[in-house]
PDB file of N, CA and C in Angstrom:
ATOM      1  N   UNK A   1     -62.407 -30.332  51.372  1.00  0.00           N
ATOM      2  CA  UNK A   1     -63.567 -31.122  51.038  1.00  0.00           C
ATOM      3  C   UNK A   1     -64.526 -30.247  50.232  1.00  0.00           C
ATOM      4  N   UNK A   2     -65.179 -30.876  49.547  1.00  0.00           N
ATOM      5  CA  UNK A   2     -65.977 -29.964  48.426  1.00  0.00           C
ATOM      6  C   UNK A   2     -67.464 -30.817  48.992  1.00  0.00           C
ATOM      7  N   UNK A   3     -68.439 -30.320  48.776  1.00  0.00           N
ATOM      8  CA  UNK A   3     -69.386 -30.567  48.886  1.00  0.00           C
ATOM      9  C   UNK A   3     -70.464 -29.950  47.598  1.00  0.00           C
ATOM     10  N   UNK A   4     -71.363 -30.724  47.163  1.00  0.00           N
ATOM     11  CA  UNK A   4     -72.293 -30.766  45.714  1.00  0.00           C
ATOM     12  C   UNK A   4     -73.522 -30.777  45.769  1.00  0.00           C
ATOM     13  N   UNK A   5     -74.340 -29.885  46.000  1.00  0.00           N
ATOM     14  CA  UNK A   5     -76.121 -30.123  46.424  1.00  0.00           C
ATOM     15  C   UNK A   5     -76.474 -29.950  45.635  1.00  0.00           C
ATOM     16  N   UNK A   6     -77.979 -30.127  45.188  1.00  0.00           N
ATOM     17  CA  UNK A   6     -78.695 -30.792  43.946  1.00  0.00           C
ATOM     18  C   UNK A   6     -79.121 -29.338  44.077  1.00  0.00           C
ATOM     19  N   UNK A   7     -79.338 -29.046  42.601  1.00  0.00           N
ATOM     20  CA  UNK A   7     -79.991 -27.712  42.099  1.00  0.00           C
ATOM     21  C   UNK A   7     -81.660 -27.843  42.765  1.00  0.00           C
ATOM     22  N   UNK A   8     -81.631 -27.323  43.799  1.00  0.00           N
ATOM     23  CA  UNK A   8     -82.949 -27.571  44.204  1.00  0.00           C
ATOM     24  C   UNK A   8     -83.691 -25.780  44.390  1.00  0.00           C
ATOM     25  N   UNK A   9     -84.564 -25.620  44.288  1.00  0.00           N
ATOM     26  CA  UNK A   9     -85.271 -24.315  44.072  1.00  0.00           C
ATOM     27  C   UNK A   9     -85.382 -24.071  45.946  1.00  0.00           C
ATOM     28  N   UNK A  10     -85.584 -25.045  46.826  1.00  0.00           N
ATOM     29  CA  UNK A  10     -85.254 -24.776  48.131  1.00  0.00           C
ATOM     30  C   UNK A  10     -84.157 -24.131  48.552  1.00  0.00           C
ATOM     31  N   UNK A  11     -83.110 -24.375  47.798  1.00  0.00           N
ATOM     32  CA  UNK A  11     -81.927 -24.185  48.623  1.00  0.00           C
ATOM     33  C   UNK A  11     -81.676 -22.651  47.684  1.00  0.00           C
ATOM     34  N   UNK A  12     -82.331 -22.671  46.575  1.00  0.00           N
ATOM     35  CA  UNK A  12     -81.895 -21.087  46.237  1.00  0.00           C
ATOM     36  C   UNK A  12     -81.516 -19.766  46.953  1.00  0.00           C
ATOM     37  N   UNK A  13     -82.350 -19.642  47.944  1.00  0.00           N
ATOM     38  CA  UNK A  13     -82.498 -18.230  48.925  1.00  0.00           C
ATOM     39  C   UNK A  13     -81.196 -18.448  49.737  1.00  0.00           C
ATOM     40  N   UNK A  14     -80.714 -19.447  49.680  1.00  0.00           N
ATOM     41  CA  UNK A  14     -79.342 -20.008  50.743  1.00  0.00           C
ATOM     42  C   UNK A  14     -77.919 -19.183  50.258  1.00  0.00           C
ATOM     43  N   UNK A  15     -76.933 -18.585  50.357  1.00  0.00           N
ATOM     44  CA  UNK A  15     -75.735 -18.253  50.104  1.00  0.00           C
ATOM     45  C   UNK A  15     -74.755 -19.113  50.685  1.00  0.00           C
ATOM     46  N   UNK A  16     -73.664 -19.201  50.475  1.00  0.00           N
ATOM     47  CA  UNK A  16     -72.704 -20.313  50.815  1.00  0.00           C
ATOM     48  C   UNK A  16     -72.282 -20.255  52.641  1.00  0.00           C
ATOM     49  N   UNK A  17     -72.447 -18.603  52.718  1.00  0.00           N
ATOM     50  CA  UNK A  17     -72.146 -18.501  54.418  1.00  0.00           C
ATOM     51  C   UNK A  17     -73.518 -19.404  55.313  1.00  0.00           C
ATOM     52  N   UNK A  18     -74.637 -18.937  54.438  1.00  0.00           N
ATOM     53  CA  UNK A  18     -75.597 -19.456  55.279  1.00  0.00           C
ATOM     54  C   UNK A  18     -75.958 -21.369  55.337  1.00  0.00           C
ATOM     55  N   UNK A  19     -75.259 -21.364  54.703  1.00  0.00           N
ATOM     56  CA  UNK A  19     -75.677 -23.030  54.396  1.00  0.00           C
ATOM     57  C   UNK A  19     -74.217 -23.844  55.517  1.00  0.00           C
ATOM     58  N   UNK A  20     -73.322 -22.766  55.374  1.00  0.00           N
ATOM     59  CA  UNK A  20     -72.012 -23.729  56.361  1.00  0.00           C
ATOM     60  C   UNK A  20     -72.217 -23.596  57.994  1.00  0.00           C
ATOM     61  N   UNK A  21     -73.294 -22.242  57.697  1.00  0.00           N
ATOM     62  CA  UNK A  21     -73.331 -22.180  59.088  1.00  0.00           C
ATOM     63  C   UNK A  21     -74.908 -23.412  59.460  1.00  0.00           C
ATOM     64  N   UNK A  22     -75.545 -23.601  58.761  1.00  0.00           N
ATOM     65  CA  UNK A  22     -76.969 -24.348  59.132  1.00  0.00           C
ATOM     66  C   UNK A  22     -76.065 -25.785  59.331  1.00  0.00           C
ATOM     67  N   UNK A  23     -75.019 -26.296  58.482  1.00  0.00           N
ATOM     68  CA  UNK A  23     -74.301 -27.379  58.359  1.00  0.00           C
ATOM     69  C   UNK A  23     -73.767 -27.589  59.415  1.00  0.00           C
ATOM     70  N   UNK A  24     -73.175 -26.778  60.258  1.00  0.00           N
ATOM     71  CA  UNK A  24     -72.228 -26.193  61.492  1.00  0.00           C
ATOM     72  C   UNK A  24     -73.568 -26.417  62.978  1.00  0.00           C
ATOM     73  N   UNK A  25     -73.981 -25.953  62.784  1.00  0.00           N
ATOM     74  CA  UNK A  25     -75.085 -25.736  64.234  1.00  0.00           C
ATOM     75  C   UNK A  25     -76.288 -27.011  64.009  1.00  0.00           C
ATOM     76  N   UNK A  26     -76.091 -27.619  62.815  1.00  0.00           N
ATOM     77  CA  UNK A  26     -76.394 -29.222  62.616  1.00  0.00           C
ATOM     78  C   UNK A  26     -75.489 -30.245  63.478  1.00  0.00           C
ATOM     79  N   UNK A  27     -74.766 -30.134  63.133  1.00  0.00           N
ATOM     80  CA  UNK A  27     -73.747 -31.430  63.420  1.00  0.00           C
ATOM     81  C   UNK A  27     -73.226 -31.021  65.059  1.00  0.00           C
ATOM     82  N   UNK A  28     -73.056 -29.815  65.499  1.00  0.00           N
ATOM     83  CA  UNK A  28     -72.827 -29.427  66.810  1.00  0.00           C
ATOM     84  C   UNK A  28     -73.671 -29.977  67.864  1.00  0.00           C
ATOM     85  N   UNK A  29     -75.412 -29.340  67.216  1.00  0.00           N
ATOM     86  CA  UNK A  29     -76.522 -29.813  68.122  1.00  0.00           C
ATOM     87  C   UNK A  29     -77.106 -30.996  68.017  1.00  0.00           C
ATOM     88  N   UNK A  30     -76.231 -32.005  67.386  1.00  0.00           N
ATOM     89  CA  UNK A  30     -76.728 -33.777  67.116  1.00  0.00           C
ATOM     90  C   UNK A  30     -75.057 -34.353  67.630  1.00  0.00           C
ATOM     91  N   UNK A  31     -74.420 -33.343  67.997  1.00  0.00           N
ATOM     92  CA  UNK A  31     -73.773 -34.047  68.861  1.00  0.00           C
ATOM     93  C   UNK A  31     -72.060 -34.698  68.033  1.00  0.00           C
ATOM     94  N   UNK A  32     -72.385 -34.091  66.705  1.00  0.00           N
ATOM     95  CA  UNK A  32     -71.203 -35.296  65.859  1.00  0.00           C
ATOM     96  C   UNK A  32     -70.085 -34.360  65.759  1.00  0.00           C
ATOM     97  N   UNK A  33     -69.869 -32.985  66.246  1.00  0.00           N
ATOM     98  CA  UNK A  33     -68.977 -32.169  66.030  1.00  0.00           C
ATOM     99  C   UNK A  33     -68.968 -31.256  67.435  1.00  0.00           C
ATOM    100  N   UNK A  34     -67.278 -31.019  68.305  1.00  0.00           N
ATOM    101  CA  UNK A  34     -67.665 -30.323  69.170  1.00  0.00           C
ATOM    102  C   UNK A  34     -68.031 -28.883  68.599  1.00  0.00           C
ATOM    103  N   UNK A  35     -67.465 -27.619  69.805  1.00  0.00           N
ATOM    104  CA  UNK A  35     -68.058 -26.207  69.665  1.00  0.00           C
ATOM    105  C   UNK A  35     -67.010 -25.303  68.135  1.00  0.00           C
ATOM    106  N   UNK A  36     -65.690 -25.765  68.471  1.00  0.00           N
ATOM    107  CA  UNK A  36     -64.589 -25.467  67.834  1.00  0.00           C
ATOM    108  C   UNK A  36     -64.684 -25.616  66.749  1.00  0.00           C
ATOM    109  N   UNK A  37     -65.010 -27.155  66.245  1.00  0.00           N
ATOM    110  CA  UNK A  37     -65.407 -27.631  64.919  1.00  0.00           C
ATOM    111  C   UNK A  37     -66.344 -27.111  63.999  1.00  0.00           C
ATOM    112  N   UNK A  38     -67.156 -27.062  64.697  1.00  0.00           N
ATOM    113  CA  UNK A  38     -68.562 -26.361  63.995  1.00  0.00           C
ATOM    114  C   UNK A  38     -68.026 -24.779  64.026  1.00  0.00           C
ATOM    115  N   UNK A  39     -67.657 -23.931  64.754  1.00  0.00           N
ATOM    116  CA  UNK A  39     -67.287 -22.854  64.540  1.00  0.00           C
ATOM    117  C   UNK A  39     -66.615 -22.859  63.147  1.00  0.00           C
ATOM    118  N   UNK A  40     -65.400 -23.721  63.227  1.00  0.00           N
ATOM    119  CA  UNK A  40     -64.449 -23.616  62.247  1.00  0.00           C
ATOM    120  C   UNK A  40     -65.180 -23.998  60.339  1.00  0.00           C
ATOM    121  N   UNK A  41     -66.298 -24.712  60.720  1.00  0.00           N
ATOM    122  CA  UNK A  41     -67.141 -24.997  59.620  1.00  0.00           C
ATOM    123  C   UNK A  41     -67.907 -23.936  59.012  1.00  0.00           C
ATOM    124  N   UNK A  42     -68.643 -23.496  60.385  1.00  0.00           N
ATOM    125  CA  UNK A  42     -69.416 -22.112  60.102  1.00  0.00           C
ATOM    126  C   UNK A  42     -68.599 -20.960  59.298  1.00  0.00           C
ATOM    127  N   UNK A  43     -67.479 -20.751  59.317  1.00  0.00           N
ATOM    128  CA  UNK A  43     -66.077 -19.905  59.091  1.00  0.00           C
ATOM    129  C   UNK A  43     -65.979 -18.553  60.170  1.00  0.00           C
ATOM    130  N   UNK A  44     -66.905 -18.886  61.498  1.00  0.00           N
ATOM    131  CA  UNK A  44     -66.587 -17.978  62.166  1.00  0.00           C
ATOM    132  C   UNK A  44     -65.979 -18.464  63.207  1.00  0.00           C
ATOM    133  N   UNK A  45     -65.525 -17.518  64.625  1.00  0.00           N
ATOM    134  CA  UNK A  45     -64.569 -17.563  65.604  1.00  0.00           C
ATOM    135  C   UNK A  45     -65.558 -18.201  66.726  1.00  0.00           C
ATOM    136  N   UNK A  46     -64.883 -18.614  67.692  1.00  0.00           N
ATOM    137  CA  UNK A  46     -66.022 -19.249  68.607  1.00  0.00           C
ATOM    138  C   UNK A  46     -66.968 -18.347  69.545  1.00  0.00           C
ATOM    139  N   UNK A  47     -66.346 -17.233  69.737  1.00  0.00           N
ATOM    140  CA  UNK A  47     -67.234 -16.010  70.179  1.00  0.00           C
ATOM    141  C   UNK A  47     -68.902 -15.970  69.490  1.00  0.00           C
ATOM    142  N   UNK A  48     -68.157 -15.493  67.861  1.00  0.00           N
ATOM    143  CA  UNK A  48     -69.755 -15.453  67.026  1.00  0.00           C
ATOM    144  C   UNK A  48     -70.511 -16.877  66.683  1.00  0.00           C
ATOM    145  N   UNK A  49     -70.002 -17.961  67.084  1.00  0.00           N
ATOM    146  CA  UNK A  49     -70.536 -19.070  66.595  1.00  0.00           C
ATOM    147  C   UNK A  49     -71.463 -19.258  67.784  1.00  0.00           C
ATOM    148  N   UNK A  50     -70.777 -18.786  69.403  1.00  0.00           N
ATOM    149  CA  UNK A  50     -71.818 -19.333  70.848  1.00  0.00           C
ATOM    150  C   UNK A  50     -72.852 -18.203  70.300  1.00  0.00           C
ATOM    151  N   UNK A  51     -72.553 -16.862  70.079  1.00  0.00           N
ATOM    152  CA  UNK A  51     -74.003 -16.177  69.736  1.00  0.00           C
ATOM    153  C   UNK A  51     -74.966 -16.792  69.259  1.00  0.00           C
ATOM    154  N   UNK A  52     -74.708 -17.114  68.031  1.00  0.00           N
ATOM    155  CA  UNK A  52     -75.353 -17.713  67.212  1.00  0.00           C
ATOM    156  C   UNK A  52     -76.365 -18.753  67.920  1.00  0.00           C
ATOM    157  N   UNK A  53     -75.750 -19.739  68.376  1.00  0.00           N
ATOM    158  CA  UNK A  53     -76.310 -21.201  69.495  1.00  0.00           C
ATOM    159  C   UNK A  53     -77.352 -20.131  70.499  1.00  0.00           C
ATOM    160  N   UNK A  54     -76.774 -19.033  71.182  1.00  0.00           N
ATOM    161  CA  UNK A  54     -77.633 -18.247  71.907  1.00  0.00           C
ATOM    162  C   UNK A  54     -79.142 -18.088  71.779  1.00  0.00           C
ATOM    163  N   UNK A  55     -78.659 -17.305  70.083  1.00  0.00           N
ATOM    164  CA  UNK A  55     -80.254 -17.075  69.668  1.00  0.00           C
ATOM    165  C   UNK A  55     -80.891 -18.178  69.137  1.00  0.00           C
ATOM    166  N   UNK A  56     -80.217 -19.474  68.681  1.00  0.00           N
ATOM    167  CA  UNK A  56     -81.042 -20.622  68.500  1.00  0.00           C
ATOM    168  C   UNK A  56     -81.648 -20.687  69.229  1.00  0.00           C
ATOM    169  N   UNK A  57     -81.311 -20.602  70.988  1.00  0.00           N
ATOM    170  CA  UNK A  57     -81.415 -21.317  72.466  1.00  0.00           C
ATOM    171  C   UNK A  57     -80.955 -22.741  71.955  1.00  0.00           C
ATOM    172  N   UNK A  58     -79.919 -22.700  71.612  1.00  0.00           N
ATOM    173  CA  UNK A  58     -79.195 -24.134  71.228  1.00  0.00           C
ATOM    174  C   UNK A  58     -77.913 -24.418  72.547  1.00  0.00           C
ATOM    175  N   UNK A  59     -77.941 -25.148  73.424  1.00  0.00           N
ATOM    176  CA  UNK A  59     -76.947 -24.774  74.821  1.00  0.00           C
ATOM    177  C   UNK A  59     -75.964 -25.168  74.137  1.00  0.00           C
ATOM    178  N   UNK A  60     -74.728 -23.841  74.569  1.00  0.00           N
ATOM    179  CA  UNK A  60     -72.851 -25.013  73.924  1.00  0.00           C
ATOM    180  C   UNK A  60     -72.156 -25.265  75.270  1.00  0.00           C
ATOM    181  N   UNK A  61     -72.995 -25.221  76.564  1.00  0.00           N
ATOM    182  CA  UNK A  61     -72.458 -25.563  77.257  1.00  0.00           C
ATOM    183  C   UNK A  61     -73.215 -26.801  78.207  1.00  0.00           C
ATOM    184  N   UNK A  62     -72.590 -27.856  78.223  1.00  0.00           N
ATOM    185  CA  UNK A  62     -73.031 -29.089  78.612  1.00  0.00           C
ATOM    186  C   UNK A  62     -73.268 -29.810  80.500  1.00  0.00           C
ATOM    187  N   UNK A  63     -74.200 -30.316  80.661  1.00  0.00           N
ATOM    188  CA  UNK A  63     -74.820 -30.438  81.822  1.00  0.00           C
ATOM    189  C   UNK A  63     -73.057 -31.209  82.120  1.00  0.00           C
ATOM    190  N   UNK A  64     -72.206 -32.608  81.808  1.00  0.00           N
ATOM    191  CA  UNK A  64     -70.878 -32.569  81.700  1.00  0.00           C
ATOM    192  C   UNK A  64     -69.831 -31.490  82.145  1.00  0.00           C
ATOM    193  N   UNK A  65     -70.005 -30.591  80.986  1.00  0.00           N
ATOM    194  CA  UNK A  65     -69.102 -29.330  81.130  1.00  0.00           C
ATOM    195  C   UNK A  65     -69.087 -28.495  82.430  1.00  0.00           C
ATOM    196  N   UNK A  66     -70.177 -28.344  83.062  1.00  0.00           N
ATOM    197  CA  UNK A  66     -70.512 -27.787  84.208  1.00  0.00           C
ATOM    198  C   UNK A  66     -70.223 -29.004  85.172  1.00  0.00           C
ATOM    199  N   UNK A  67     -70.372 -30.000  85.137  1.00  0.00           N
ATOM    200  CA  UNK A  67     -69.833 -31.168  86.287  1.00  0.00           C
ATOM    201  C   UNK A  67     -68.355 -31.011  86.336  1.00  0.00           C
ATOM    202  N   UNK A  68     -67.553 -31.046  85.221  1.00  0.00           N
ATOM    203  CA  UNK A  68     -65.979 -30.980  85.671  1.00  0.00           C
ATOM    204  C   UNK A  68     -65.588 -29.717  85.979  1.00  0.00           C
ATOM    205  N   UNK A  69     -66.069 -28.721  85.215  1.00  0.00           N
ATOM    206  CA  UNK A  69     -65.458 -27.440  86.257  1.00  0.00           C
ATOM    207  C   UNK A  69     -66.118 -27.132  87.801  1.00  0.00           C
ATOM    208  N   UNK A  70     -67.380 -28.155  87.602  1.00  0.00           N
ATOM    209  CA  UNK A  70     -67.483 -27.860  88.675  1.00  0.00           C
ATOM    210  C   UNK A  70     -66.597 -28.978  90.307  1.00  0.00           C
ATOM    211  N   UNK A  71     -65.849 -30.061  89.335  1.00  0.00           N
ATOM    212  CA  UNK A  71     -64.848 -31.042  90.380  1.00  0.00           C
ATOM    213  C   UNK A  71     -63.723 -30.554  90.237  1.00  0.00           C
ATOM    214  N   UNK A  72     -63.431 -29.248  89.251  1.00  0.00           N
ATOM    215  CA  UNK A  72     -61.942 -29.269  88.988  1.00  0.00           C
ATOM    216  C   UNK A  72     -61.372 -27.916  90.152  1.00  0.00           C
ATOM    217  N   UNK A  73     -62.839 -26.981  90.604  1.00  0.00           N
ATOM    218  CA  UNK A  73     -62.608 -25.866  91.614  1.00  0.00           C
ATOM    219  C   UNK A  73     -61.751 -26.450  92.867  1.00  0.00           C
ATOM    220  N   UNK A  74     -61.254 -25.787  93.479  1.00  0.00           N
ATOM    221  CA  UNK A  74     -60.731 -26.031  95.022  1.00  0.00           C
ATOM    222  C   UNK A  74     -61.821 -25.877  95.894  1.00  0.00           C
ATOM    223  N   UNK A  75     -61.831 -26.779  96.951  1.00  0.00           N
ATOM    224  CA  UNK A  75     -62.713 -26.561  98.175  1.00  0.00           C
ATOM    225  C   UNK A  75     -62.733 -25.157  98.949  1.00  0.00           C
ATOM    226  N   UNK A  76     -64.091 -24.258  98.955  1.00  0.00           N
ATOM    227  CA  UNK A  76     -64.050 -23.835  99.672  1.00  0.00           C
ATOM    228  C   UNK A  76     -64.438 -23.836 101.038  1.00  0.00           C
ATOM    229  N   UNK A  77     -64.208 -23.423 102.110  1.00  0.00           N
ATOM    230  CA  UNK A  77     -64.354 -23.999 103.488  1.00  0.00           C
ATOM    231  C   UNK A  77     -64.454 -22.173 104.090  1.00  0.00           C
ATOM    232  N   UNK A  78     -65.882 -22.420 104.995  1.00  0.00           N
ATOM    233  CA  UNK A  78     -66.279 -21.198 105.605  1.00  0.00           C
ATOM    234  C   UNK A  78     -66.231 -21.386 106.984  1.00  0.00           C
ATOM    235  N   UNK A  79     -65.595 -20.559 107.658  1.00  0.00           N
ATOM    236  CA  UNK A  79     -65.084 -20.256 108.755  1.00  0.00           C
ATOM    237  C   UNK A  79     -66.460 -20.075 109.539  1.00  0.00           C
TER     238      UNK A  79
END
């Protein structure tokens, strides 16, 4: 996919890494792309992409995500 932005004097200071990654941690934190996706947009690995969300304080881990691992554990039972 190619993508075409208008010669705008805003977007000058932008380089191509920085614009896939603003594109990437867009669509992640509105929900239209999971963690993987947007990584894979950003062109980094999912390690440097959760950093990234880190220092936003952008969460990649979901109030959801924490409900099923938290039904998928085994019972523990204390003696």
């Amino acid at each position: 996919m190619n993508l075409t932005l208008p010669d705008e004097p805003a977007l000058a200071s932008f380089n191509e890494a920085e614009l896939r990654l603003e594109l990437a941690v867009a669509l992640f934190s509105s929900g239209r792309v999971s963690r993987t996706v947007a990584a894979s947009i950003a062109g980094q690995d999912q390690f440097a992409f959760d950093e990234e969300l880190f220092h936003r304080r952008i969460p990649s881990f979901t109030h959801e995500m924490l409900e099923e691992d938290l039904s998928n554990l085994p019972s523990r039972r204390t003696a």
